[in-house]
C-alpha atoms as a PDB file:
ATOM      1  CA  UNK A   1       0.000   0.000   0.000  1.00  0.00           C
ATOM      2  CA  UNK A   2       1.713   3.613  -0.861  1.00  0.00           C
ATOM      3  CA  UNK A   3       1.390   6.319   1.268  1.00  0.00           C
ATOM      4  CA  UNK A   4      -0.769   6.644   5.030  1.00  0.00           C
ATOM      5  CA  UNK A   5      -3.617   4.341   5.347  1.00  0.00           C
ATOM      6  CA  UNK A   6      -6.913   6.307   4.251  1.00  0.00           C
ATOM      7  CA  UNK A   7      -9.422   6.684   7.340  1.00  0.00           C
ATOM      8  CA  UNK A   8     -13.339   6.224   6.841  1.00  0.00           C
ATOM      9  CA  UNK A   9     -13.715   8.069   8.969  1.00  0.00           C
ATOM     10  CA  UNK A  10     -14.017  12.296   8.227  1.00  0.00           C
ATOM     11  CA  UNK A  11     -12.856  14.250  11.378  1.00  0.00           C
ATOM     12  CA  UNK A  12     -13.880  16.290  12.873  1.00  0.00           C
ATOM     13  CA  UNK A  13     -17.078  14.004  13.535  1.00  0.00           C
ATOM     14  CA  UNK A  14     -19.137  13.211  16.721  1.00  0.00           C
ATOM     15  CA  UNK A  15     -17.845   9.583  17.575  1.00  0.00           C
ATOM     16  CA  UNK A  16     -20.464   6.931  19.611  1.00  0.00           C
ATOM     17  CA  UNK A  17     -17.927   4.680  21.909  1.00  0.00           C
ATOM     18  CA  UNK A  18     -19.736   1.967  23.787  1.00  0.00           C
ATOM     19  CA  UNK A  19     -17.712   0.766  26.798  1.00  0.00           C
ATOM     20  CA  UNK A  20     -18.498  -2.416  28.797  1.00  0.00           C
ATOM     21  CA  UNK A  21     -17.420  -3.069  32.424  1.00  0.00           C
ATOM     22  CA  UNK A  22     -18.966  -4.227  35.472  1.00  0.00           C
ATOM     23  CA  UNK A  23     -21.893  -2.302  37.332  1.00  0.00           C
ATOM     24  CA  UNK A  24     -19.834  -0.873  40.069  1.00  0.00           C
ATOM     25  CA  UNK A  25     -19.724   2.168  42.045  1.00  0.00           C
ATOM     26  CA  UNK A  26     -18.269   4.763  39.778  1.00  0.00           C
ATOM     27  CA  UNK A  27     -17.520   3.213  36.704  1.00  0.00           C
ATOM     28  CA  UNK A  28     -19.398   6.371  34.682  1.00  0.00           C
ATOM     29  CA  UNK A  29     -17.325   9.083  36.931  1.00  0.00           C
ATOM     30  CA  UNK A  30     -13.916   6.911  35.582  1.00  0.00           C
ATOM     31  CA  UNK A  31     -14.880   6.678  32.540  1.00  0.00           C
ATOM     32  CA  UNK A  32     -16.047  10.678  32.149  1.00  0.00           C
ATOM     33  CA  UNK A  33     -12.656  11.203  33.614  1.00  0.00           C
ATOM     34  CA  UNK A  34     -10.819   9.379  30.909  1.00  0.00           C
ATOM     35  CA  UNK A  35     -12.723  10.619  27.779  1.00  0.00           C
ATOM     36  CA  UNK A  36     -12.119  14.562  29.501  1.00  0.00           C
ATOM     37  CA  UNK A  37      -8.246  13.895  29.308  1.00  0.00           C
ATOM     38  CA  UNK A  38      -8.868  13.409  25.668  1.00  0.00           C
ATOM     39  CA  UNK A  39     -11.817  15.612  24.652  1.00  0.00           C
ATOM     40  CA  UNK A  40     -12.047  18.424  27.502  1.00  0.00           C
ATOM     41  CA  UNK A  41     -15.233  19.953  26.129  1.00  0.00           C
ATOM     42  CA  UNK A  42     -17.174  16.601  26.463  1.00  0.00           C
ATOM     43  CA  UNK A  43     -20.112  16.730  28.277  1.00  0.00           C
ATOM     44  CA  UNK A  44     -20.468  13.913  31.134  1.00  0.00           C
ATOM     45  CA  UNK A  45     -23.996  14.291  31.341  1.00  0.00           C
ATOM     46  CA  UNK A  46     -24.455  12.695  27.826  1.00  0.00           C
ATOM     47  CA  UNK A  47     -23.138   9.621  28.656  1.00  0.00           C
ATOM     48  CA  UNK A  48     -26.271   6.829  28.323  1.00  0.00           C
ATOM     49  CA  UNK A  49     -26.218   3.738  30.943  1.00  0.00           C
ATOM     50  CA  UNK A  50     -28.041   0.303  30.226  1.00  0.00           C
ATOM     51  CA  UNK A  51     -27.730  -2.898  32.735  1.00  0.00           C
ATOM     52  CA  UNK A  52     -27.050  -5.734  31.574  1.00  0.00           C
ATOM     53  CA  UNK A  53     -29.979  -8.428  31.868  1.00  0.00           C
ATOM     54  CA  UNK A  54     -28.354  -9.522  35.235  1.00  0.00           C
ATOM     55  CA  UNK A  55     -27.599  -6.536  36.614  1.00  0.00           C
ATOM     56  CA  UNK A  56     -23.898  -7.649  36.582  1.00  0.00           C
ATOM     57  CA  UNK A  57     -22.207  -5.607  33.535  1.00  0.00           C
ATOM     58  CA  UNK A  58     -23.131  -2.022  32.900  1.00  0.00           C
ATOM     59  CA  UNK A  59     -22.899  -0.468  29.263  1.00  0.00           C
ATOM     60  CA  UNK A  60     -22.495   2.861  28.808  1.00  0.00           C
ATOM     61  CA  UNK A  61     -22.293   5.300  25.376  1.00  0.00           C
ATOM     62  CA  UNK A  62     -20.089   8.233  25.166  1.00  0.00           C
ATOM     63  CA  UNK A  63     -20.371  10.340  22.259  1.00  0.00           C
ATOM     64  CA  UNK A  64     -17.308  12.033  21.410  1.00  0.00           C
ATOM     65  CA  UNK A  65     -16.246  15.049  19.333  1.00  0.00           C
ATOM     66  CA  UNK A  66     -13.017  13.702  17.591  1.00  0.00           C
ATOM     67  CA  UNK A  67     -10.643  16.080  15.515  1.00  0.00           C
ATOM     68  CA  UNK A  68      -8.040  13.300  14.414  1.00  0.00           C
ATOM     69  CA  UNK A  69      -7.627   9.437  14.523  1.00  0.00           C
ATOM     70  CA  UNK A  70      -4.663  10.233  16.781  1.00  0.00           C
ATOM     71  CA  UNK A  71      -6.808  11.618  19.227  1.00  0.00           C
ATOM     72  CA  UNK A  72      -9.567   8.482  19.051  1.00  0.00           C
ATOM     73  CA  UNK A  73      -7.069   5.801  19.392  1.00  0.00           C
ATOM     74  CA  UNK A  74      -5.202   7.467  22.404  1.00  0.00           C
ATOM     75  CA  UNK A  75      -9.124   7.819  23.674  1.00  0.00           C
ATOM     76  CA  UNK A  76      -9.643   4.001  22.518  1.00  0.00           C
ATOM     77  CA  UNK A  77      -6.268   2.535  23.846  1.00  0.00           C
ATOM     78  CA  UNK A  78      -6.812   4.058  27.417  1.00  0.00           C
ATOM     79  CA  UNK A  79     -10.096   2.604  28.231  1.00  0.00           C
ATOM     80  CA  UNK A  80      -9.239  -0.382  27.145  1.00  0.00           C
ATOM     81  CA  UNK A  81      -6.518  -0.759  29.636  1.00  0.00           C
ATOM     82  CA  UNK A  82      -8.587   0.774  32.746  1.00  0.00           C
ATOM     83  CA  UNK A  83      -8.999  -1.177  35.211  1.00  0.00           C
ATOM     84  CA  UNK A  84     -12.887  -1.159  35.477  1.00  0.00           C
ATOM     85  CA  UNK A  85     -13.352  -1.701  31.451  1.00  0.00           C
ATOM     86  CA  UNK A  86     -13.961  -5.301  30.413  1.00  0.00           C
ATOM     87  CA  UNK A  87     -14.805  -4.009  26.388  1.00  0.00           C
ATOM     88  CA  UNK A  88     -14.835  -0.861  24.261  1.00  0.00           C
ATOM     89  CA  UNK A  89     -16.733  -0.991  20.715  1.00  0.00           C
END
């Protein structure tokens, strides 16, 4: 392939990032945290929550106003590794 790989993605664009961890005491403050680091202007009150069937796992959807790719796989990469994440889509 010549040259960078071509995104699909046109930025700046409002990005929906579903992340999956367990329904514990302040999983949504940790992950509003996170996503601020990358995106300061986000808006924690936007996130949407849904329980699992069990009660168990907790999903929640950010949307995110992304300039670059850069920028969404730093965002991407550090959820994934936090502690209280078990899956980001």
């Amino acid at each position: 392939m010549n040259g960078p790989e071509k995104s699909l993605i046109e930025y700046p664009c409002d990005f929906p990032l579903k992340v999956f961890g367990f329904a514990e005491p302040g999983l949504t403050e940790a992950i509003a945290r996170v996503v601020c680091a990358h995106a300061p202007e986000f808006d924690a009150a936007g996130i949407t929550t849904r329980p699992s069937s069990t009660g168990r796992y907790l999903s929640l959807t950010c949307t995110v106003r992304v300039t670059s790719r850069e920028q969404l796989d730093n965002l991407y990469r550090d959820l994934s590794s936090h502690p209280m994440v078990k899956m980001v889509l």
